[in-house]
Protein backbone atom coordinates (compact mmCIF):
# COMPACT_ATOMS: atom_id res chain seq x y z
CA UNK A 1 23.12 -13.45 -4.06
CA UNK A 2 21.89 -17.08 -3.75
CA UNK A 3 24.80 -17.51 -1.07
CA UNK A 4 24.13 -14.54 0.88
CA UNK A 5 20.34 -15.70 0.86
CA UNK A 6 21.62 -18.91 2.22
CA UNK A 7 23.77 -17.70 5.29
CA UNK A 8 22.09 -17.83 8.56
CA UNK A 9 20.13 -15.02 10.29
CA UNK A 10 20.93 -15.34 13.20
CA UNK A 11 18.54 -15.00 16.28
CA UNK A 12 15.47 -16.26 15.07
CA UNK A 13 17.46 -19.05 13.31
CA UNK A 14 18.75 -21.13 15.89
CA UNK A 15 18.81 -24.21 14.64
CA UNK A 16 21.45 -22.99 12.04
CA UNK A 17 21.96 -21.61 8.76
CA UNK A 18 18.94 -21.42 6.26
CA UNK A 19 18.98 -23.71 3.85
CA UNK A 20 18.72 -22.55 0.16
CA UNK A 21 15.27 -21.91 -0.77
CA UNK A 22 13.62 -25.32 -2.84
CA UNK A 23 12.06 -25.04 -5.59
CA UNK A 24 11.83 -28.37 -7.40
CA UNK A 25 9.85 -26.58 -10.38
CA UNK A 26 11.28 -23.16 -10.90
CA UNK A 27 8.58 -20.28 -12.78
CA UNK A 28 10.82 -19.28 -15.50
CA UNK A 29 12.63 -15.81 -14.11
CA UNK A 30 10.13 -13.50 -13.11
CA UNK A 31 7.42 -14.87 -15.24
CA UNK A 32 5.07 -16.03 -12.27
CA UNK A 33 5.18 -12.60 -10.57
CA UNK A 34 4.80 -10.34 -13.14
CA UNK A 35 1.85 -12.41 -14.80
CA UNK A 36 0.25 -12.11 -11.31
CA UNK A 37 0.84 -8.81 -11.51
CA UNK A 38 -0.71 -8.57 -15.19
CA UNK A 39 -3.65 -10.01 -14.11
CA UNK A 40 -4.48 -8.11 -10.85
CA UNK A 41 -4.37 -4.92 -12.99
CA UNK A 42 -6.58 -6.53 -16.18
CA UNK A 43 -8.88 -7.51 -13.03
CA UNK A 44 -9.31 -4.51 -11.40
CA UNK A 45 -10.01 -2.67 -15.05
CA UNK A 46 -12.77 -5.49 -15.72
CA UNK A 47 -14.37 -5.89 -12.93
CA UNK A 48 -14.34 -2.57 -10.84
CA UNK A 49 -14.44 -0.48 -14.13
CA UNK A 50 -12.96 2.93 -14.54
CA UNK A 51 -15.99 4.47 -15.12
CA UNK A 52 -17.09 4.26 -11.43
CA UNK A 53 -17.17 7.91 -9.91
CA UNK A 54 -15.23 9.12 -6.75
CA UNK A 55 -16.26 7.77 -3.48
CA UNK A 56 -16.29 10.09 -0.37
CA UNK A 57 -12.75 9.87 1.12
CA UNK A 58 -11.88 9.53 -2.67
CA UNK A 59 -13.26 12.99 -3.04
CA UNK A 60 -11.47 14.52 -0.20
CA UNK A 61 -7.77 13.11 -1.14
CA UNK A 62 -8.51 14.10 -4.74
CA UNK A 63 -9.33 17.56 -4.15
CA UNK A 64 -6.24 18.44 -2.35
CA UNK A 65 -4.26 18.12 -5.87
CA UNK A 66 -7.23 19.25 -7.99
CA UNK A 67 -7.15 22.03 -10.59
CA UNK A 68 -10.67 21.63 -11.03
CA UNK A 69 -12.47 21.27 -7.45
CA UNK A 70 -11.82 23.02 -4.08
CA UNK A 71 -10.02 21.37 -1.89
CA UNK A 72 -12.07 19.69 0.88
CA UNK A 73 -11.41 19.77 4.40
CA UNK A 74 -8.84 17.39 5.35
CA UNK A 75 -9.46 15.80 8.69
CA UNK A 76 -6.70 14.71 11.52
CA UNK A 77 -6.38 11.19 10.34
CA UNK A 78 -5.69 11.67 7.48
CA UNK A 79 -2.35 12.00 5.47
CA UNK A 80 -0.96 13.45 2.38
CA UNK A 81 0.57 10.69 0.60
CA UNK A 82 -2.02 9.45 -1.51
CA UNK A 83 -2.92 12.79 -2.63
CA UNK A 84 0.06 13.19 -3.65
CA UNK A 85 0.65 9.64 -5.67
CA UNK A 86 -2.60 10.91 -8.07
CA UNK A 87 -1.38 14.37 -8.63
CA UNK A 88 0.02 13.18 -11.79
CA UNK A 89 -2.98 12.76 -12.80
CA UNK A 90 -5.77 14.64 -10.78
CA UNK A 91 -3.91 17.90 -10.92
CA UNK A 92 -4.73 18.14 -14.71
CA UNK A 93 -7.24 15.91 -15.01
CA UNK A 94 -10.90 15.71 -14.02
CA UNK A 95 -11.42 12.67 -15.68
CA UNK A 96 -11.66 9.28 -13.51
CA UNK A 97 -11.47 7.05 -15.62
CA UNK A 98 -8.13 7.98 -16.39
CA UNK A 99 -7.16 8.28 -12.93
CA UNK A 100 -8.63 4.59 -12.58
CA UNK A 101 -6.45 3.19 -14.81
CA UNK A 102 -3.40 4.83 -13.60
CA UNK A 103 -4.24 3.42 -10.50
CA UNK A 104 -4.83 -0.17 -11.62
CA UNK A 105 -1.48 -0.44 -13.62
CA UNK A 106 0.72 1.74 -10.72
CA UNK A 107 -1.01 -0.73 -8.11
CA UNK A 108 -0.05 -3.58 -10.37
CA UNK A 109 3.20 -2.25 -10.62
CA UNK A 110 3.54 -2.04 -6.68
CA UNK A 111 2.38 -5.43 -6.89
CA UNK A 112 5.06 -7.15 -8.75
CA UNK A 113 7.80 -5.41 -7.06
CA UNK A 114 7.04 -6.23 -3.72
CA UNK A 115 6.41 -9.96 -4.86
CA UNK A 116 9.62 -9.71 -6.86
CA UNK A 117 11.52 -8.68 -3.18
CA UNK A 118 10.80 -12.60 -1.76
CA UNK A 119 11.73 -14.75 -4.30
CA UNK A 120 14.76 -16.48 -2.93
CA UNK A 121 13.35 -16.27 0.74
CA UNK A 122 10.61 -18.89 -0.47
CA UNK A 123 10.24 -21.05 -3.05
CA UNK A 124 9.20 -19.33 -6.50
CA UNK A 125 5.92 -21.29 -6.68
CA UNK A 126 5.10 -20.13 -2.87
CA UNK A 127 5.50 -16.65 -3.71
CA UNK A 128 3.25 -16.74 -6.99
CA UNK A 129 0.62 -18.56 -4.87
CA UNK A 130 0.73 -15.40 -2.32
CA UNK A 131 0.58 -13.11 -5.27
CA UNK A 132 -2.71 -14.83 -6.14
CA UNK A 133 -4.19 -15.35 -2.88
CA UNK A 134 -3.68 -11.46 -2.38
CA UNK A 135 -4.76 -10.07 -5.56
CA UNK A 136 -7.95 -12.33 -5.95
CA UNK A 137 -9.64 -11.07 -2.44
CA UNK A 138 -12.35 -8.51 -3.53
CA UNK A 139 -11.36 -6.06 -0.80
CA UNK A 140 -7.80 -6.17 -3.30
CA UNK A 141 -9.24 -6.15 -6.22
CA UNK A 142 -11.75 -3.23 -5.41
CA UNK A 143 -9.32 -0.88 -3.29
CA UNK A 144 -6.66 -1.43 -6.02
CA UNK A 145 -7.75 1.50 -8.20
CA UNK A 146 -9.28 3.55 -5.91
CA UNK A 147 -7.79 7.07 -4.52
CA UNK A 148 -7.26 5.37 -0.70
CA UNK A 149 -3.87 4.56 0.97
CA UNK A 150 -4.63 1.22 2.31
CA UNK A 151 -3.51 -0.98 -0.36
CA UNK A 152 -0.24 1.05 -0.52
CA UNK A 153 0.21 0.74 3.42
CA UNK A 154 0.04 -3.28 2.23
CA UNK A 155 2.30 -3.19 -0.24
CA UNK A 156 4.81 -0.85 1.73
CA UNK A 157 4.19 -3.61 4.41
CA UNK A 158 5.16 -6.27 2.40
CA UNK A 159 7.61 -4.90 -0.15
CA UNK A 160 9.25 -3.36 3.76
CA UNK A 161 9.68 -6.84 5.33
CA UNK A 162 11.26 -8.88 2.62
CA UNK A 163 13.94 -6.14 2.53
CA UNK A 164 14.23 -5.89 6.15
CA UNK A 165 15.15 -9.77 5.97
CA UNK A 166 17.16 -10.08 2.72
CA UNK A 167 19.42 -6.80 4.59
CA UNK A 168 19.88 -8.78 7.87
CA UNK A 169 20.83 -11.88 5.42
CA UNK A 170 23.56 -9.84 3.94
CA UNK A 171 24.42 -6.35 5.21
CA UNK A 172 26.48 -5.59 1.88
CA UNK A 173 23.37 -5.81 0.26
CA UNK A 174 22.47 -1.83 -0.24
CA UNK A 175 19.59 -2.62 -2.99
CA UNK A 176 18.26 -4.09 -0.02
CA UNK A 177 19.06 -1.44 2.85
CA UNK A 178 17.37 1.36 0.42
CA UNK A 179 14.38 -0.60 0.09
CA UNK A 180 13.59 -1.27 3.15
CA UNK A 181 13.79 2.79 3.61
CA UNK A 182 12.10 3.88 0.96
CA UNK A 183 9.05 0.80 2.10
CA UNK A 184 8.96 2.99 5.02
CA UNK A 185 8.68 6.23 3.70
CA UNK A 186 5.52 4.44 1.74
CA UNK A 187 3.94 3.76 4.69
CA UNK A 188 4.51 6.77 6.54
CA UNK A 189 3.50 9.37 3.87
CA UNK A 190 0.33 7.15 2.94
CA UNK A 191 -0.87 6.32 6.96
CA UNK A 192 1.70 7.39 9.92
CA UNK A 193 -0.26 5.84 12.60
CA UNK A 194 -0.30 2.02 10.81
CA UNK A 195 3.44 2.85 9.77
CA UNK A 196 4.06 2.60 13.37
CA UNK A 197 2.62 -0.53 14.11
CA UNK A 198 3.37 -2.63 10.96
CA UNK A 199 7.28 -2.11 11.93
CA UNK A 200 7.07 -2.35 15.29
CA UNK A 201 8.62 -6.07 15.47
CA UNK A 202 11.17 -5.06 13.13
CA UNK A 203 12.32 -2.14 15.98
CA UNK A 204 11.97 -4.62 18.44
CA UNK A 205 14.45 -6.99 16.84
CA UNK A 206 16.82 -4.33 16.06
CA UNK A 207 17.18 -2.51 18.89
CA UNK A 208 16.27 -5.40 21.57
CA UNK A 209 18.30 -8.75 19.97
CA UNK A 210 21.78 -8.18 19.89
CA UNK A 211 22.76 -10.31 17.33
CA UNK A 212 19.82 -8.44 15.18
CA UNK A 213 21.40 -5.18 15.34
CA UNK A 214 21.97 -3.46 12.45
CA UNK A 215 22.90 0.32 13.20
CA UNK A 216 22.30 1.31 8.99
CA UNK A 217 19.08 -0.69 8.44
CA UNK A 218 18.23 0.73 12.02
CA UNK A 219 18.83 4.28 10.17
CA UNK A 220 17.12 3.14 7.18
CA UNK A 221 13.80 2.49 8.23
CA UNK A 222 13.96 5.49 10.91
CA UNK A 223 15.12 8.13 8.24
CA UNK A 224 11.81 6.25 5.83
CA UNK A 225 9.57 6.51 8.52
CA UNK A 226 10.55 10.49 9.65
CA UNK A 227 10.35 11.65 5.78
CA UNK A 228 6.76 10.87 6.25
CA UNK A 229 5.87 11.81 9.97
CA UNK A 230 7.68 15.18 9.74
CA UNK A 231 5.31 16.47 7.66
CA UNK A 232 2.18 15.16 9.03
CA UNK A 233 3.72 16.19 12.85
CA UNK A 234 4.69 19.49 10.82
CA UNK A 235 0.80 19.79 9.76
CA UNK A 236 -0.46 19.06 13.15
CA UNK A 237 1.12 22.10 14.71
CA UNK A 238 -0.16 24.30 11.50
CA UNK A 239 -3.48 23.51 11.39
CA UNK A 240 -4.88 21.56 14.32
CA UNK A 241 -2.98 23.10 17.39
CA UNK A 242 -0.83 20.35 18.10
CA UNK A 243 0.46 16.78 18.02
CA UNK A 244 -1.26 15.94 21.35
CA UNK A 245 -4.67 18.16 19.44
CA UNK A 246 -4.43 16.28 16.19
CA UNK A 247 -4.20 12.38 17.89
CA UNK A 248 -6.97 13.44 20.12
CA UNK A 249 -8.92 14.99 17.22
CA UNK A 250 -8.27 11.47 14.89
CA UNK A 251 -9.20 9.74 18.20
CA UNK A 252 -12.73 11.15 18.72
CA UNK A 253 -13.49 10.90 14.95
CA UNK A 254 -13.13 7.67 14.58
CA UNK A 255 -15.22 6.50 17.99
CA UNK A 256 -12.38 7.19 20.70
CA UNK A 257 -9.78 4.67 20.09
CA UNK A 258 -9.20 2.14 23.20
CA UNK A 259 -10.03 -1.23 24.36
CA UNK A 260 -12.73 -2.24 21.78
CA UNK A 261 -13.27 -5.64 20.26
CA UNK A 262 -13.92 -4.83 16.12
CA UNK A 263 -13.51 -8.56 15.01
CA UNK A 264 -17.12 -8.96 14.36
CA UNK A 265 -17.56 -5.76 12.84
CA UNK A 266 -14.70 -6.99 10.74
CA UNK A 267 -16.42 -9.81 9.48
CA UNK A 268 -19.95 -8.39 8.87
CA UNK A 269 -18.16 -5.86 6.58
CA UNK A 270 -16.23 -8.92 4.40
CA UNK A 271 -20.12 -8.93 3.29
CA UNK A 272 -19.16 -6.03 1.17
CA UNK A 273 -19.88 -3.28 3.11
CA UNK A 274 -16.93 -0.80 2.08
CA UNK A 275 -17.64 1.09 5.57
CA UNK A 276 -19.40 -0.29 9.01
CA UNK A 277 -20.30 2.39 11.07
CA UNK A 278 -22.62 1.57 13.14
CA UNK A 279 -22.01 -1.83 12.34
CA UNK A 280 -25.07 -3.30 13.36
CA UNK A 281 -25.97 -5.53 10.58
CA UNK A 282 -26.08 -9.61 10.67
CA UNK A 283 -23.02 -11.39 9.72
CA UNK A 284 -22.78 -12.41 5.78
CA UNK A 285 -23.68 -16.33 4.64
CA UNK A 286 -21.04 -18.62 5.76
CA UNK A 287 -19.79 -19.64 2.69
CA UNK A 288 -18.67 -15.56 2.22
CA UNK A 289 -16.95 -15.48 5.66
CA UNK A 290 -15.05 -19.13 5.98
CA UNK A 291 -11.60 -18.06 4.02
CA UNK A 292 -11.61 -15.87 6.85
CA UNK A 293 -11.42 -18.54 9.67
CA UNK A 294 -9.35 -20.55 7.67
CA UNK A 295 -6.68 -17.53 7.72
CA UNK A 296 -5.36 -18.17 10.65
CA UNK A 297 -5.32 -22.16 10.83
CA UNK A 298 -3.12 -22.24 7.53
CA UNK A 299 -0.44 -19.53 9.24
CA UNK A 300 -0.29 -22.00 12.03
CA UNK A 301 0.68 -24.52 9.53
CA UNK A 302 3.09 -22.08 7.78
CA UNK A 303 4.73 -21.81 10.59
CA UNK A 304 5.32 -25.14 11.86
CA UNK A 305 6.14 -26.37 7.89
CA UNK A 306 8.75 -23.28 8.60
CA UNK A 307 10.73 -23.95 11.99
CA UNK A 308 10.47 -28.15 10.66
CA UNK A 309 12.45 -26.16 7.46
CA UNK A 310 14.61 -24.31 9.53
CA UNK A 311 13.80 -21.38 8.15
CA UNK A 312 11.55 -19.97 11.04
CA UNK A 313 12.24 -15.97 10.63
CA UNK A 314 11.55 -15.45 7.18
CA UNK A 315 7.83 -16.95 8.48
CA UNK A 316 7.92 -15.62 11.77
CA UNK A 317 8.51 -12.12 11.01
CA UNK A 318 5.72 -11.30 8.50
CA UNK A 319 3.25 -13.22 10.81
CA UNK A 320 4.46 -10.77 13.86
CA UNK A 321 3.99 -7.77 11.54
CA UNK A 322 0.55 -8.78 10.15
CA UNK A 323 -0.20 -9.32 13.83
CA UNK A 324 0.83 -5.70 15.32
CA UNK A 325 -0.73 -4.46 11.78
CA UNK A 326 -4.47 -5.71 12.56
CA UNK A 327 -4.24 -4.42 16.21
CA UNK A 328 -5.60 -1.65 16.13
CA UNK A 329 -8.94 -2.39 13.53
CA UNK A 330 -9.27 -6.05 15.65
CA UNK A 331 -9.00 -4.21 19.20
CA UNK A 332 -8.97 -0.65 19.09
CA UNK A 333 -11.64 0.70 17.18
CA UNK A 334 -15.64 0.82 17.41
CA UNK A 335 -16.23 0.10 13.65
CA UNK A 336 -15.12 -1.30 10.85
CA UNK A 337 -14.03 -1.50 6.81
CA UNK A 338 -12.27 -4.35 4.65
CA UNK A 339 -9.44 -2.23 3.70
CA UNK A 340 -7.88 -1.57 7.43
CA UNK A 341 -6.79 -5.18 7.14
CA UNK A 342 -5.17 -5.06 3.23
CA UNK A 343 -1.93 -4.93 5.16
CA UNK A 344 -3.12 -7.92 7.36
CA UNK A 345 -3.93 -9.72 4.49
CA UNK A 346 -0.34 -8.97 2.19
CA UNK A 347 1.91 -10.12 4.82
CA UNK A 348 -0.59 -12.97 5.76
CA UNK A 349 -0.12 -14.41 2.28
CA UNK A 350 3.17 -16.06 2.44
CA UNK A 351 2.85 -18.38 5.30
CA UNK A 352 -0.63 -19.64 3.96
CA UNK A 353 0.72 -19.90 0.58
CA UNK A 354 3.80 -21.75 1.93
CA UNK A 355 1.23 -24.05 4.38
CA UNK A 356 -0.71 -24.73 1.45
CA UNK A 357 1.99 -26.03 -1.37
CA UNK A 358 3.57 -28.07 1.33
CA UNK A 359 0.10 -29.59 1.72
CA UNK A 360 -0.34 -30.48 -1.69
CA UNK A 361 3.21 -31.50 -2.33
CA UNK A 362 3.78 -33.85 0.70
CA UNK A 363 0.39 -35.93 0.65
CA UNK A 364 1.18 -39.28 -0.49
CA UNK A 365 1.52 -39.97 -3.87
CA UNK A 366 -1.50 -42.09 -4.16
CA UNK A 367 -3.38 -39.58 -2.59
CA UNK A 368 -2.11 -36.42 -4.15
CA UNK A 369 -4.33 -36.36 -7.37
CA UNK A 370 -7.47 -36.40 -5.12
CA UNK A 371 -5.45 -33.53 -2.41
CA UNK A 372 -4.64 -30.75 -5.87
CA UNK A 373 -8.41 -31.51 -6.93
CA UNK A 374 -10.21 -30.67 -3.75
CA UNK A 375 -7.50 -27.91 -3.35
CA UNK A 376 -8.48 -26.60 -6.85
CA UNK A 377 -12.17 -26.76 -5.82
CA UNK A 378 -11.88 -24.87 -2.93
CA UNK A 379 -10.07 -22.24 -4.34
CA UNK A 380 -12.49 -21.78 -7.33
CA UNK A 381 -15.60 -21.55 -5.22
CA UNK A 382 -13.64 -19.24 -2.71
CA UNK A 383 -12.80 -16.92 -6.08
CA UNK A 384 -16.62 -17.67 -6.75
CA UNK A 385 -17.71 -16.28 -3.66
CA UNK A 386 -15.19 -13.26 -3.82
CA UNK A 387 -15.94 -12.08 -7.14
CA UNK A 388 -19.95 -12.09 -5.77
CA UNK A 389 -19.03 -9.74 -3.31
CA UNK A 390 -17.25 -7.56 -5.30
CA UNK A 391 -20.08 -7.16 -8.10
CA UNK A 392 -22.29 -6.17 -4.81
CA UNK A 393 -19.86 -3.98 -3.50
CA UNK A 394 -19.07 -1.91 -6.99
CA UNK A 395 -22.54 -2.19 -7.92
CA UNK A 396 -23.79 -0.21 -4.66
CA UNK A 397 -20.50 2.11 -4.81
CA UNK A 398 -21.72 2.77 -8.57
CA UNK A 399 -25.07 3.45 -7.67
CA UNK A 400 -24.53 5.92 -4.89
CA UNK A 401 -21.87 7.90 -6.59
CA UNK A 402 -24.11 8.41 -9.83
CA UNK A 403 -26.56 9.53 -7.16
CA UNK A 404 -24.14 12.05 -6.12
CA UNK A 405 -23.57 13.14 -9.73
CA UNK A 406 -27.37 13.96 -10.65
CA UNK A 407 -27.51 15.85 -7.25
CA UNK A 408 -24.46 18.08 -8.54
CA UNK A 409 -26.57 18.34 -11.90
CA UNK A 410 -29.64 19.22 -10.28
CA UNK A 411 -27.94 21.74 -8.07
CA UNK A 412 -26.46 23.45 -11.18
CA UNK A 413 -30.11 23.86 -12.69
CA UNK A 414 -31.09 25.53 -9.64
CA UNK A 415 -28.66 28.28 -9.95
CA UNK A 416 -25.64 26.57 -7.49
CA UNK A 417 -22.78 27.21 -9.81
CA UNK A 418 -18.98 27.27 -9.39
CA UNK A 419 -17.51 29.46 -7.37
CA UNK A 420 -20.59 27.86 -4.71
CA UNK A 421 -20.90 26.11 -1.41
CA UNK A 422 -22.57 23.53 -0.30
CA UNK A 423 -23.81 21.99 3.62
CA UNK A 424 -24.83 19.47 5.29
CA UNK A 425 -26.14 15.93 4.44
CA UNK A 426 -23.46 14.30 2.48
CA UNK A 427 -22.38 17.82 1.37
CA UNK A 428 -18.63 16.99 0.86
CA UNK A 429 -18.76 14.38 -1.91
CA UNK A 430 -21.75 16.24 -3.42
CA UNK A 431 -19.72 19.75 -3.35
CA UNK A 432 -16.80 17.73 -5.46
CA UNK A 433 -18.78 16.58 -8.36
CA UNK A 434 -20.75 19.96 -8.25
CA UNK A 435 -17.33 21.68 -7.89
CA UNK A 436 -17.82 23.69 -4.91
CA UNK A 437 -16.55 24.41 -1.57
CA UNK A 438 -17.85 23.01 1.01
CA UNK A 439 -18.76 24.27 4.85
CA UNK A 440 -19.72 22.33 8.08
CA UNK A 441 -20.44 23.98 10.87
CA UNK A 442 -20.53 20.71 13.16
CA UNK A 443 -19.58 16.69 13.06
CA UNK A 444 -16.24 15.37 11.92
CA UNK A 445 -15.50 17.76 9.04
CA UNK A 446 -16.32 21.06 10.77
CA UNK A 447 -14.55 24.09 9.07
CA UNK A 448 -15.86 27.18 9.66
CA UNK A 449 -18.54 28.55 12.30
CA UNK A 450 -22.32 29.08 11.21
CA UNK A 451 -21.65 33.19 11.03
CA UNK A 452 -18.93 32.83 8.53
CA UNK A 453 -20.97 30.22 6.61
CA UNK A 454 -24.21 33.05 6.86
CA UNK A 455 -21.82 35.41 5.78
CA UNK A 456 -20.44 33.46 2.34
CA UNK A 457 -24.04 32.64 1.40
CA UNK A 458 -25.37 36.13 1.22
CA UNK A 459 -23.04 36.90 -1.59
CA UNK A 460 -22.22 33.16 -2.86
CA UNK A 461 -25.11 30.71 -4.68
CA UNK A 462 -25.47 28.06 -1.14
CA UNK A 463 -27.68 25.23 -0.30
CA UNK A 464 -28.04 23.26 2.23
CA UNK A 465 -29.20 19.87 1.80
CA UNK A 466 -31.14 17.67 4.11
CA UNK A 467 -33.22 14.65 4.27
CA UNK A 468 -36.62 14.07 3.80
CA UNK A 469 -37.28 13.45 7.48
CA UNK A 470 -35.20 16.62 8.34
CA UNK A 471 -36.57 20.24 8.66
CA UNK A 472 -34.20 22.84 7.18
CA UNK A 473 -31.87 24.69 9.79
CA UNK A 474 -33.44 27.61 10.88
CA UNK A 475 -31.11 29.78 8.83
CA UNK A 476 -32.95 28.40 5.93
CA UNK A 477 -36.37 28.98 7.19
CA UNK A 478 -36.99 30.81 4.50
CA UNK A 479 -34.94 29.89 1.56
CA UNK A 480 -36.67 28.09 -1.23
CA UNK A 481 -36.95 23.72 -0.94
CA UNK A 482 -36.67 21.96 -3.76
CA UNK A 483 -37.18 17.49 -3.51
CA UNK A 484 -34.91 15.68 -5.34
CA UNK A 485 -34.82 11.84 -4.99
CA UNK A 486 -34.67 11.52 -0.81
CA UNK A 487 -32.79 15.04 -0.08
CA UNK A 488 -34.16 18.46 0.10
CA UNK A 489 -32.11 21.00 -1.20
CA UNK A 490 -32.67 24.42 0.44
CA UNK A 491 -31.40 27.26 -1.86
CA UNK A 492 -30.13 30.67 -0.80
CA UNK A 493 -30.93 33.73 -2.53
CA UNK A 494 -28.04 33.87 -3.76
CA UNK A 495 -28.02 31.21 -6.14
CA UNK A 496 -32.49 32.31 -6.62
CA UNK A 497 -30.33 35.38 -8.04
CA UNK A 498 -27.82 33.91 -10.66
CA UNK A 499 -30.51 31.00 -11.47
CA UNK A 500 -30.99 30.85 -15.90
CA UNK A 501 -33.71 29.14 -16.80
């Protein structure tokens, strides 16, 4: 293996063939990886905690595979594969904690393999570093255990690329040739849309550069990527009228994708805001933000430390895909949320990891003590500053979920039982932990028409919730209003009827 690691890829290295890997200090086997991978999964069980409830989206992917909710309406952007990665758990299971911790050791798990995928393309000690770097962001660390498919789009990314280059290294290599397919599939089932563009330089190379050609790998990664858009093309025509219906639909829900410059919105969001929309709000503090803008400086010297190794495609190619993956939440979209860039980030890793050990390990020697200490400084007040972010970020996640919970429990006292339906303001996540259906008539997760809704709350305990500011819709004119924290929940007769006091 070490030899086939060392023979050239050609193309990309033209200066001739790659040069074994050096690794003057070698992490005992696997040992480096899989403690990074220990760790990420004993973080995210400390510090998110599985007690935190379901957030909104969290609701909606969970309900699909639940034996004990409706499901929710499933909008065009979304796809199937993360429901289906908790059904495991969720589809006999109401408990989250449980389906936290699954998450936090399967994401660990993901972790380590996709680490495990690179050793041999860098140096052991480079590879460990990216592990850390990755897994100590709080966007990681927070998105780790939660029911979303961004950080398995990142690790499909990442785990997708190192196979892609260890099977142009050595086409006999079929662990590698099934990886790289099955990384594909992972991205497709989870998001189809950032599938496309996270491979999108590893098309180019194979079908564009001749001496990149590889006809199976080619087959690989389109046979991955089709297991997972089949079914969401498949879906389109079934319920949404159409390919060309269901872009256009996942288009105008998120903003109307085009020409739009997000990188602000991007960085007032690293603040901990889990979603920006509108994102309106003033940039974070400085010291939050400024691993952000050093991101890009330490690729740079990735990169050069990489062609001056001769080893310029094993650097080149996950900088090209981090690139295409960030496109469109950088340039394409009107809002913004930490997790669009997890992949971003994973792929980002190695070349700053690989800038920063050569760094520390070429400053002179009379210098070096003083280069690892302010090295070790600045990483502990970065981890400082990340680890403030994400107490903000579960606390307020915490907070509004519980919120959501004594709404279900105050519903239930007023006679809005299971089987029951619920509309309007924040109706979705509320209708999950209250365990009923429930019905927009307008906005993004419109799914039925206001005479069918009419209809199901004659015979069916409803309510329709609103703000404070809000009057009730004129439908519920009449219907009873109860207060409860800032909503008001208007109650049909229906539910007056089954109410037990």
């Amino acid at each position: 293996m070490v030899k086939t690691l060392n023979a050239p890829l050609v193309g990309l290295e033209s200066r001739g063939p790659m040069p074994a890997a050096r690794t003057p200090r070698r992490i005992g086997g696997l040992g480096g990886v899989a403690a990074v991978a220990a760790a990420f999964t004993l973080l995210q069980l400390v510090l998110v905690r599985p007690g935190m409830g379901l957030g909104w989206d969290e609701a909606v992917y969970v309900s699909q595979v639940s034996g004990h909710t409706p499901a929710a309406f499933f909008s065009a952007p979304r796809s199937r594969g993360i429901s289906l990665l908790v059904a495991p758990i969720a589809s006999w299971s109401s408990s989250t904690s449980l389906l936290r911790v699954y998450l936090a050791v399967l994401s660990g798990l993901g972790l380590f393999l996709a680490l495990r995928i690179w050793r041999g393309l860098f140096p052991e000690r480079v590879v460990v570093l990216a592990g850390v770097l990755f897994a100590t962001l709080w966007v990681t660390v927070f998105y780790g255990p939660e029911v979303m498919p961004n950080y398995w789009v990142a690790i499909g990314a990442l785990a997708g690329v190192g196979c892609f280059l260890r099977a142009q290294a050595d086409r006999h290599d079929r662990p590698a040739l099934w990886g790289a397919g099955v990384s594909a599939a992972l991205l497709a089932w989870m998001r189809p849309t950032d599938a496309v563009w996270v491979v999108l330089p590893l098309f180019v190379l194979l079908v564009c550069v001749r001496r990149w050609r590889r006809p199976r790998l080619l087959a690989a990664l389109v046979v991955g990527l089709g297991s997972g858009v089949v079914g969401w093309v498949a879906e389109a025509y079934v319920s949404f009228g159409g390919l060309g219906a269901r872009l256009a639909d996942a288009s105008r829900i998120q903003g109307g994708l085009g020409w739009n410059i997000a990188v602000l919105d991007q960085l007032r969001s690293l603040g901990g805001q889990t979603l920006c929309r509108p994102c309106d709000s003033s940039l974070p503090a400085p010291q939050l933000i400024a691993w952000w803008f050093a991101l890009p400086l330490l690729a740079a010297v990735g990169l050069a430390v990489a062609v001056r190794g001769r080893r310029t495609a094993r650097t080149l190619l996950p900088l090209a895909c981090a690139m295409t993956a960030s496109i469109p939440y950088l340039f394409m979209i009107g809002y913004a949320a930490p997790r669009f860039l997890l992949p971003f980030y994973a792929l980002l890793a190695l070349p700053v990891a690989d800038a920063l050990v050569h760094l520390v390990t070429t400053a002179r020697r009379a210098w070096r003590p003083a280069v690892v200490t302010l090295a070790a400084l600045a990483f502990a007040g970065h981890l400082a500053m990340q680890y403030v972010v994400l107490e903000d970020a579960v606390s307020r996640s915490t907070a509004g979920r519980q919120e959501w919970a004594r709404t279900a429990a105050e519903l239930h006292r007023l006679g809005v039982r299971p089987p029951c339906v619920l509309n309007g303001y924040e109706a979705l996540p509320i209708a999950f932990y209250a365990g009923c259906s429930s019905a927009q008539t307008q906005g993004h997760n419109a799914n039925t028409t206001r005479q069918d809704f009419l209809r199901t709350a004659r015979r069916t305990p409803t309510a329709t919730l609103t703000t404070e500011e809000e009057g009730p819709p004129g439908y519920a004119r009449d219907w009873p209003s109860h207060r409860f924290g800032d909503l008001r929940i208007h109650v049909s007769p229906a539910a007056r009827a089954g109410t037990r006091e």
